[in-house]
PDB file of N, CA and C in Angstrom:
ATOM      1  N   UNK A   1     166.532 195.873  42.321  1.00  0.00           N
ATOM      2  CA  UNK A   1     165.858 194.708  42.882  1.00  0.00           C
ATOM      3  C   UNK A   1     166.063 193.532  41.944  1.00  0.00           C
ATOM      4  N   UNK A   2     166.696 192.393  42.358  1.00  0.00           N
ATOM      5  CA  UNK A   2     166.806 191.324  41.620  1.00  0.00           C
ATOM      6  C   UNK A   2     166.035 190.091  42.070  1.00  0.00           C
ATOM      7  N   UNK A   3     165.715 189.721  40.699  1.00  0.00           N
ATOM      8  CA  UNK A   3     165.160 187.996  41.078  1.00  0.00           C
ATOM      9  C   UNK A   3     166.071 187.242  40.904  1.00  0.00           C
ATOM     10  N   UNK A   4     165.637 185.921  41.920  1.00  0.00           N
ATOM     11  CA  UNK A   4     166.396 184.408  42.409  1.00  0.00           C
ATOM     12  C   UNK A   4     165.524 184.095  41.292  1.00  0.00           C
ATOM     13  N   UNK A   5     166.401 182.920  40.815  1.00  0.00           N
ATOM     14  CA  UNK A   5     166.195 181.753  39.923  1.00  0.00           C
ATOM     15  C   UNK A   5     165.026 181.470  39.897  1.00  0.00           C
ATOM     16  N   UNK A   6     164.655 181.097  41.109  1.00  0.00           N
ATOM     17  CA  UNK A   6     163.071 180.228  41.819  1.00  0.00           C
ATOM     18  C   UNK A   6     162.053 181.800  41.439  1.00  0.00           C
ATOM     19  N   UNK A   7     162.681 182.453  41.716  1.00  0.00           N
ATOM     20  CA  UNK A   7     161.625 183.563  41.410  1.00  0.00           C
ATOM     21  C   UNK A   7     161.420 183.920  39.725  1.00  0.00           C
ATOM     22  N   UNK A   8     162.267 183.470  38.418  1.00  0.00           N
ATOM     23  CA  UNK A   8     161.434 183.523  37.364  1.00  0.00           C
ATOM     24  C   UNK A   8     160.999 182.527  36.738  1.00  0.00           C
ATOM     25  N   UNK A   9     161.536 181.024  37.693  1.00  0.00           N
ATOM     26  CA  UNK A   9     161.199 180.243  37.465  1.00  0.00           C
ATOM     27  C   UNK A   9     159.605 180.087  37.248  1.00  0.00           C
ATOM     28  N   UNK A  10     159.131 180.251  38.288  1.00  0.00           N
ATOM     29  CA  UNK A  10     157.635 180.522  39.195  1.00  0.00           C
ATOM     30  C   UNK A  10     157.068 181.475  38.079  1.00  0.00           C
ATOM     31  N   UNK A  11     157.497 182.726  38.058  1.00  0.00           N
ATOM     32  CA  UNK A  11     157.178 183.540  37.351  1.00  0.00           C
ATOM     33  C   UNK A  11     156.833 183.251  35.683  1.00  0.00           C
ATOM     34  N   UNK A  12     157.792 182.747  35.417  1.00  0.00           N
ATOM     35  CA  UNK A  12     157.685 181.992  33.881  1.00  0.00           C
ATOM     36  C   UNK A  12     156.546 180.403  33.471  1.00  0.00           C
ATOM     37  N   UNK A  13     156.267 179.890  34.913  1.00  0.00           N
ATOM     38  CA  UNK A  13     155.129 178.668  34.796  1.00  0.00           C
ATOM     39  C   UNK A  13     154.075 179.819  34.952  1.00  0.00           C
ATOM     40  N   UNK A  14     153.572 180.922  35.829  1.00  0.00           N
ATOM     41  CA  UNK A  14     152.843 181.458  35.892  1.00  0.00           C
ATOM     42  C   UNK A  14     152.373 182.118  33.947  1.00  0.00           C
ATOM     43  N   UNK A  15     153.211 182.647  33.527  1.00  0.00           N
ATOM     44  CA  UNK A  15     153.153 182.954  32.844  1.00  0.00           C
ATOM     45  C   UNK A  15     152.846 181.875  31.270  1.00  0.00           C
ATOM     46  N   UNK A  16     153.489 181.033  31.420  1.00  0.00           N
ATOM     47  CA  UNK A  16     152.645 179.962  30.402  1.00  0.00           C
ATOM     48  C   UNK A  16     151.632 179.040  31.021  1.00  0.00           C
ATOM     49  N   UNK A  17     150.875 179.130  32.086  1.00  0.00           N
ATOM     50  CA  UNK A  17     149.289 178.816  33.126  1.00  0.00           C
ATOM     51  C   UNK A  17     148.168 180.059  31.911  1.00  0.00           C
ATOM     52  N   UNK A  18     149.267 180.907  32.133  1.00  0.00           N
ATOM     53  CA  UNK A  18     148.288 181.780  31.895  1.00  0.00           C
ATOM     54  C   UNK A  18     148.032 182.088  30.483  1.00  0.00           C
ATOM     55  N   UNK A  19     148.457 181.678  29.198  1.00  0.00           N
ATOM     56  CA  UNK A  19     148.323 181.134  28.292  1.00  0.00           C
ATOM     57  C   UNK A  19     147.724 180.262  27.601  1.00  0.00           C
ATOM     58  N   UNK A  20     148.000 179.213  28.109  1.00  0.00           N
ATOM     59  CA  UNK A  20     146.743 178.197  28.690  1.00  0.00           C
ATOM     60  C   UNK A  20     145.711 178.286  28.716  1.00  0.00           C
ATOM     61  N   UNK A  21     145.429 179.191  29.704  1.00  0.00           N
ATOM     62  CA  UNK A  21     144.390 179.607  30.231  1.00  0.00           C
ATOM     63  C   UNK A  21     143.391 180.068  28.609  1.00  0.00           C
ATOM     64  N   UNK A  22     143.999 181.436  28.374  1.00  0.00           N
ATOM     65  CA  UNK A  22     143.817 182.336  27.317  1.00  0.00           C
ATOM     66  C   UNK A  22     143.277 181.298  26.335  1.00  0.00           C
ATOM     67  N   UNK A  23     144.150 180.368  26.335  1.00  0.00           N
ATOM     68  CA  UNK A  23     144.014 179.993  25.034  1.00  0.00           C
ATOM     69  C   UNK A  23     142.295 178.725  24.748  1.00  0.00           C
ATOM     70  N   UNK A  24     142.664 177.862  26.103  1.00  0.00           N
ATOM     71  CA  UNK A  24     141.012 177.561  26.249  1.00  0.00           C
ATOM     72  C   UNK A  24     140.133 178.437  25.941  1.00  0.00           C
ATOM     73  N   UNK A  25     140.310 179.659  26.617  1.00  0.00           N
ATOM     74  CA  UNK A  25     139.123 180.458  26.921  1.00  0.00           C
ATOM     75  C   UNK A  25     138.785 180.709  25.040  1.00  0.00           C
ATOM     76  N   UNK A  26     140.101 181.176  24.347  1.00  0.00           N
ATOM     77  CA  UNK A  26     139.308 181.779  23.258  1.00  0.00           C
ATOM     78  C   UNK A  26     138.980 180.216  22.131  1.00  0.00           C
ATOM     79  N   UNK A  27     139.558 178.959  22.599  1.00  0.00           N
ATOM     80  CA  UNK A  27     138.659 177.676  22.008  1.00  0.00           C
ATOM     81  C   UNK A  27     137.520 177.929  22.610  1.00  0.00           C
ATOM     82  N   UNK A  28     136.971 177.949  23.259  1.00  0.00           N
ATOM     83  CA  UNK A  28     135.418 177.822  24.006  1.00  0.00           C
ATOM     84  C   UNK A  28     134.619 178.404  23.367  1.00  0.00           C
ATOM     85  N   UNK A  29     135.182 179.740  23.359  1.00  0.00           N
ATOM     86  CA  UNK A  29     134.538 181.443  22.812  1.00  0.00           C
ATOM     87  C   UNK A  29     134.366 181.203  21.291  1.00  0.00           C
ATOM     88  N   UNK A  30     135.113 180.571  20.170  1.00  0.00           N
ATOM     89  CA  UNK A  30     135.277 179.885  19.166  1.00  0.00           C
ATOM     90  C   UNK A  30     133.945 178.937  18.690  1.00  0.00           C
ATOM     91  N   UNK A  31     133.949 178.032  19.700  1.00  0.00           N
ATOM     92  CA  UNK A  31     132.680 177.083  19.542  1.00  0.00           C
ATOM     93  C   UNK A  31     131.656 177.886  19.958  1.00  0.00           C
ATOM     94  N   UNK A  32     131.259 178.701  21.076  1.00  0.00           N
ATOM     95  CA  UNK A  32     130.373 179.017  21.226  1.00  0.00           C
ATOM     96  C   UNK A  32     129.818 180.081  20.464  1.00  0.00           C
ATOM     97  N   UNK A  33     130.729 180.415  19.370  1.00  0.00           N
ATOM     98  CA  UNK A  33     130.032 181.534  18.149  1.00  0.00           C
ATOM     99  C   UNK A  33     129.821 180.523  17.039  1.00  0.00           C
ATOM    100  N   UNK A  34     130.504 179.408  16.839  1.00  0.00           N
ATOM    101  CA  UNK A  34     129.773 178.466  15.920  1.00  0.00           C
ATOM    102  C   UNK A  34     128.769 177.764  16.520  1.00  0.00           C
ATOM    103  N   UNK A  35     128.387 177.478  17.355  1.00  0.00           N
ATOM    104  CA  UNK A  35     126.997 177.101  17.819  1.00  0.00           C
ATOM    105  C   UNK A  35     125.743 178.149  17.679  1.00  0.00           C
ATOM    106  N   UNK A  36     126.599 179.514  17.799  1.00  0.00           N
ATOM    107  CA  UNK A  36     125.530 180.214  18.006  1.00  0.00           C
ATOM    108  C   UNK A  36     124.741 180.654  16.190  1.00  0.00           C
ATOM    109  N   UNK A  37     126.081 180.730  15.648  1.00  0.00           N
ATOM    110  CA  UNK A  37     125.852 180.560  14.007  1.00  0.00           C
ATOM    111  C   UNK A  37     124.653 179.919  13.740  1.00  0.00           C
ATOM    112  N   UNK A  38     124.895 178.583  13.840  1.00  0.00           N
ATOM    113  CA  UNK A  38     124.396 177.218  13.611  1.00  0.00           C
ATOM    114  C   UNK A  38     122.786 177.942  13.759  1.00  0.00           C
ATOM    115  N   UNK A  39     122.569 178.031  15.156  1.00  0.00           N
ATOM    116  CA  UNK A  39     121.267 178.100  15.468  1.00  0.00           C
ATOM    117  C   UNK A  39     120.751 179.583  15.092  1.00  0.00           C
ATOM    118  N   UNK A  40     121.270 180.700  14.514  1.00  0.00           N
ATOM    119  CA  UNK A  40     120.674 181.628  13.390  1.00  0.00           C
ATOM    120  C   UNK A  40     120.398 180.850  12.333  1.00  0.00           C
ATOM    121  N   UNK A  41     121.059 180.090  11.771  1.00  0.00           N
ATOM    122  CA  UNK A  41     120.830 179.892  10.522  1.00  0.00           C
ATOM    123  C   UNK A  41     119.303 178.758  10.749  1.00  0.00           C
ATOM    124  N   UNK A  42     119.720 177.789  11.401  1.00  0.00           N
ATOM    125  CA  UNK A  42     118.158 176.985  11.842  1.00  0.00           C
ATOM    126  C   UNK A  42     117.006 177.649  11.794  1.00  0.00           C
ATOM    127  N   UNK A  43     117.041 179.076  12.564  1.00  0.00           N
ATOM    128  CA  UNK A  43     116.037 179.860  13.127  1.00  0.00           C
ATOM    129  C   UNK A  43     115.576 180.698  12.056  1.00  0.00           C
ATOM    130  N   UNK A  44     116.767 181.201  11.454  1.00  0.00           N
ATOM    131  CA  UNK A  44     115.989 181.370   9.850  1.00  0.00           C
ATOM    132  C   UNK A  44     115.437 180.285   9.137  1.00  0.00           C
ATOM    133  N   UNK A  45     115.954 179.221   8.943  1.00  0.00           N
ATOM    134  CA  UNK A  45     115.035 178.406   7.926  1.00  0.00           C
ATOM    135  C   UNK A  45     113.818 178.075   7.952  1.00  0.00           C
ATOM    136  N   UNK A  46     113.531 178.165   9.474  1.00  0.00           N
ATOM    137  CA  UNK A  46     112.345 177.862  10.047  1.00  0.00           C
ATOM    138  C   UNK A  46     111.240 178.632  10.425  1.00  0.00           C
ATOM    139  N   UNK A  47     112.122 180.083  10.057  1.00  0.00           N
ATOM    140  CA  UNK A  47     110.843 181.684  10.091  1.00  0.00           C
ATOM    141  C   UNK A  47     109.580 181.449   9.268  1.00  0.00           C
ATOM    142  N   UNK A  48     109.501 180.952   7.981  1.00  0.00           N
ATOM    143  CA  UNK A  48     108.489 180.537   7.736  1.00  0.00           C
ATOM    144  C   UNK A  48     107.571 179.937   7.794  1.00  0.00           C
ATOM    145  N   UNK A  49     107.832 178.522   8.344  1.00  0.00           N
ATOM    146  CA  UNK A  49     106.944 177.766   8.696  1.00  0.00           C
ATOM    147  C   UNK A  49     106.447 177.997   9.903  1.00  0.00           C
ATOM    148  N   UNK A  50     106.975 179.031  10.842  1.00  0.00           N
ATOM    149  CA  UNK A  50     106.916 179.373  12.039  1.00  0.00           C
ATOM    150  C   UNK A  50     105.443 180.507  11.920  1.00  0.00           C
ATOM    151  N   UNK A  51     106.071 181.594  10.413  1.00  0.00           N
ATOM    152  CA  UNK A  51     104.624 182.627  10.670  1.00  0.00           C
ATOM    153  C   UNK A  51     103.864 182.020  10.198  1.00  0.00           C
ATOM    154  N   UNK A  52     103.868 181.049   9.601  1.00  0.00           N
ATOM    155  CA  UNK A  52     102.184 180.411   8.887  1.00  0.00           C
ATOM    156  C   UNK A  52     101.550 179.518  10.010  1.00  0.00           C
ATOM    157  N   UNK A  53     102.186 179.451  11.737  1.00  0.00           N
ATOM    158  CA  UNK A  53     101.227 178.730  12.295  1.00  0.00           C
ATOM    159  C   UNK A  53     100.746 180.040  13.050  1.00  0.00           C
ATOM    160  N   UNK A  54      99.650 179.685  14.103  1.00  0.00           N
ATOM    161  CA  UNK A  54      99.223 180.252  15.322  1.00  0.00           C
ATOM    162  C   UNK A  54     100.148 181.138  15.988  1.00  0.00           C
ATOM    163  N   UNK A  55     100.089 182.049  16.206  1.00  0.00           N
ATOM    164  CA  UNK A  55     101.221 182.888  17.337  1.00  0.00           C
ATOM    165  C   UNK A  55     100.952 181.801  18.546  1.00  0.00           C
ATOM    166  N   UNK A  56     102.783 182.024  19.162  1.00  0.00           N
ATOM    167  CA  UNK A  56     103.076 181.097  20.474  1.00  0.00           C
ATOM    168  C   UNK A  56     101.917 181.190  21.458  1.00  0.00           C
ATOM    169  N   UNK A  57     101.305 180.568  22.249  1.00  0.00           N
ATOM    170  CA  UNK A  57     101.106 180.986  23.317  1.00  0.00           C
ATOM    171  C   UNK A  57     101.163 180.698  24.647  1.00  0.00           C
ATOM    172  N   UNK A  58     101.786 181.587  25.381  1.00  0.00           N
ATOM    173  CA  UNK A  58     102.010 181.134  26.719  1.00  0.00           C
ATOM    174  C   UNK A  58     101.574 181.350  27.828  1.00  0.00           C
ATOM    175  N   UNK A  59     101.334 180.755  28.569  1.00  0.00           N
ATOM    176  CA  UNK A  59     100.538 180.338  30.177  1.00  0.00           C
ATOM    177  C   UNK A  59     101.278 180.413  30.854  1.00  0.00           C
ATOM    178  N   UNK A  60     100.997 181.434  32.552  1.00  0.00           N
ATOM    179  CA  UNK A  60     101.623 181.583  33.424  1.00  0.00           C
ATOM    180  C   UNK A  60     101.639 180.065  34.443  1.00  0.00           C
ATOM    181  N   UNK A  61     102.857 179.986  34.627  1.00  0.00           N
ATOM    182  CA  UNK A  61     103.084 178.592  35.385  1.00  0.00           C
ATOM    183  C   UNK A  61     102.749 179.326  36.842  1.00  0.00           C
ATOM    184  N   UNK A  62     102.206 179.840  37.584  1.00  0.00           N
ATOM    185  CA  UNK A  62     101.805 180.078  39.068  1.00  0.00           C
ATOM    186  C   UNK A  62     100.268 180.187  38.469  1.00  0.00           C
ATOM    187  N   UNK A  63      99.582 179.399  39.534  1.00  0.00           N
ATOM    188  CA  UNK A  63      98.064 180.158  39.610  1.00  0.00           C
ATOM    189  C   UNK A  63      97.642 181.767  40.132  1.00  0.00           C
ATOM    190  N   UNK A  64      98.816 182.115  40.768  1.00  0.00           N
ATOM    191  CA  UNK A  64      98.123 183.408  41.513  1.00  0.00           C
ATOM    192  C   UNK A  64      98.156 184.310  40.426  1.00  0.00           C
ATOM    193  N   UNK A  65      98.550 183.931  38.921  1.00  0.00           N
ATOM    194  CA  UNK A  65      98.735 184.910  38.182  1.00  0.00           C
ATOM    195  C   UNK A  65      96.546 185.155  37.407  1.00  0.00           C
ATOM    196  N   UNK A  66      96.869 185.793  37.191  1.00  0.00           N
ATOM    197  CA  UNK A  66      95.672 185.806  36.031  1.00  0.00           C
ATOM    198  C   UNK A  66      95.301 184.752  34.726  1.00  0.00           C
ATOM    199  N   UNK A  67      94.074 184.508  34.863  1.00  0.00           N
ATOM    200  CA  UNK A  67      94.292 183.117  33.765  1.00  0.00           C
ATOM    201  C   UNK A  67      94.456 183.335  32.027  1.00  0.00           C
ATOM    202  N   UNK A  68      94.884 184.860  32.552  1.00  0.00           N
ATOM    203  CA  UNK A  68      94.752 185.738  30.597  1.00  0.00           C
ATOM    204  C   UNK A  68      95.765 184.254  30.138  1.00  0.00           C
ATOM    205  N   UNK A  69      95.705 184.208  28.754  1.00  0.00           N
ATOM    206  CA  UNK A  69      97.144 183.714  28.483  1.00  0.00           C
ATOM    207  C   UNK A  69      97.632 185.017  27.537  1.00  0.00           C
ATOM    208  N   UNK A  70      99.204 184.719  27.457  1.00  0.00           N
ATOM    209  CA  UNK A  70      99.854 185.898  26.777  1.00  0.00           C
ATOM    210  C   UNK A  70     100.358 185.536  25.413  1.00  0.00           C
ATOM    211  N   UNK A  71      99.747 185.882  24.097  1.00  0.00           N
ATOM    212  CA  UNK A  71     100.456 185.544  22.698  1.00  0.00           C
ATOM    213  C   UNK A  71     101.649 186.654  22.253  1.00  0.00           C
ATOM    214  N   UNK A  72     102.070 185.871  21.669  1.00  0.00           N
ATOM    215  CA  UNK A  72     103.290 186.475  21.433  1.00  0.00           C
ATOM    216  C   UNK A  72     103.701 185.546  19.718  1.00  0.00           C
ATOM    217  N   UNK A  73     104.036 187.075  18.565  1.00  0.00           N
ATOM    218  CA  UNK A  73     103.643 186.658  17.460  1.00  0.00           C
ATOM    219  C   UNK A  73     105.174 186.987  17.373  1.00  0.00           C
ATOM    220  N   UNK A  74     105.574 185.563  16.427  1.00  0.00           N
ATOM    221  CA  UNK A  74     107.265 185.637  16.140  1.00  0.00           C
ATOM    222  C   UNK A  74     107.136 186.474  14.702  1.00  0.00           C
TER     223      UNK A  74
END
């Protein structure tokens, strides 16, 4: 079975599309582990000043819920 011209032509843009492709994807994937870095390291600096307040507390946004509120200690 042989390929026409047009057929690795096609075949060969397909093939650097798809490179491309790859290659965004792992820039994206890149930033989005240095962002995610970033905000460990924030989230540590800030563990402390965080346990010396009040535990969070949060309120159900529907009324049909119960008016408990729910704490939640970081």
């Amino acid at each position: 079975m042989g390929f026409h011209e047009d057929d690795l032509n096609n075949l060969e843009q397909l093939l650097e599309s798809l490179i491309k492709m790859v290659g965004k994807a792992n820039k994206n994937v890149d930033s989005l582990q240095v962002r995610v870095r970033q905000l460990e390291c924030l989230i540590r600096e800030q563990q402390p000043i965080i346990k010396e307040r009040d535990p969070l507390v949060i309120y159900p946004r529907h009324h049909h819920h119960s008016s408990e509120k729910f704490s939640l200690h970081l």
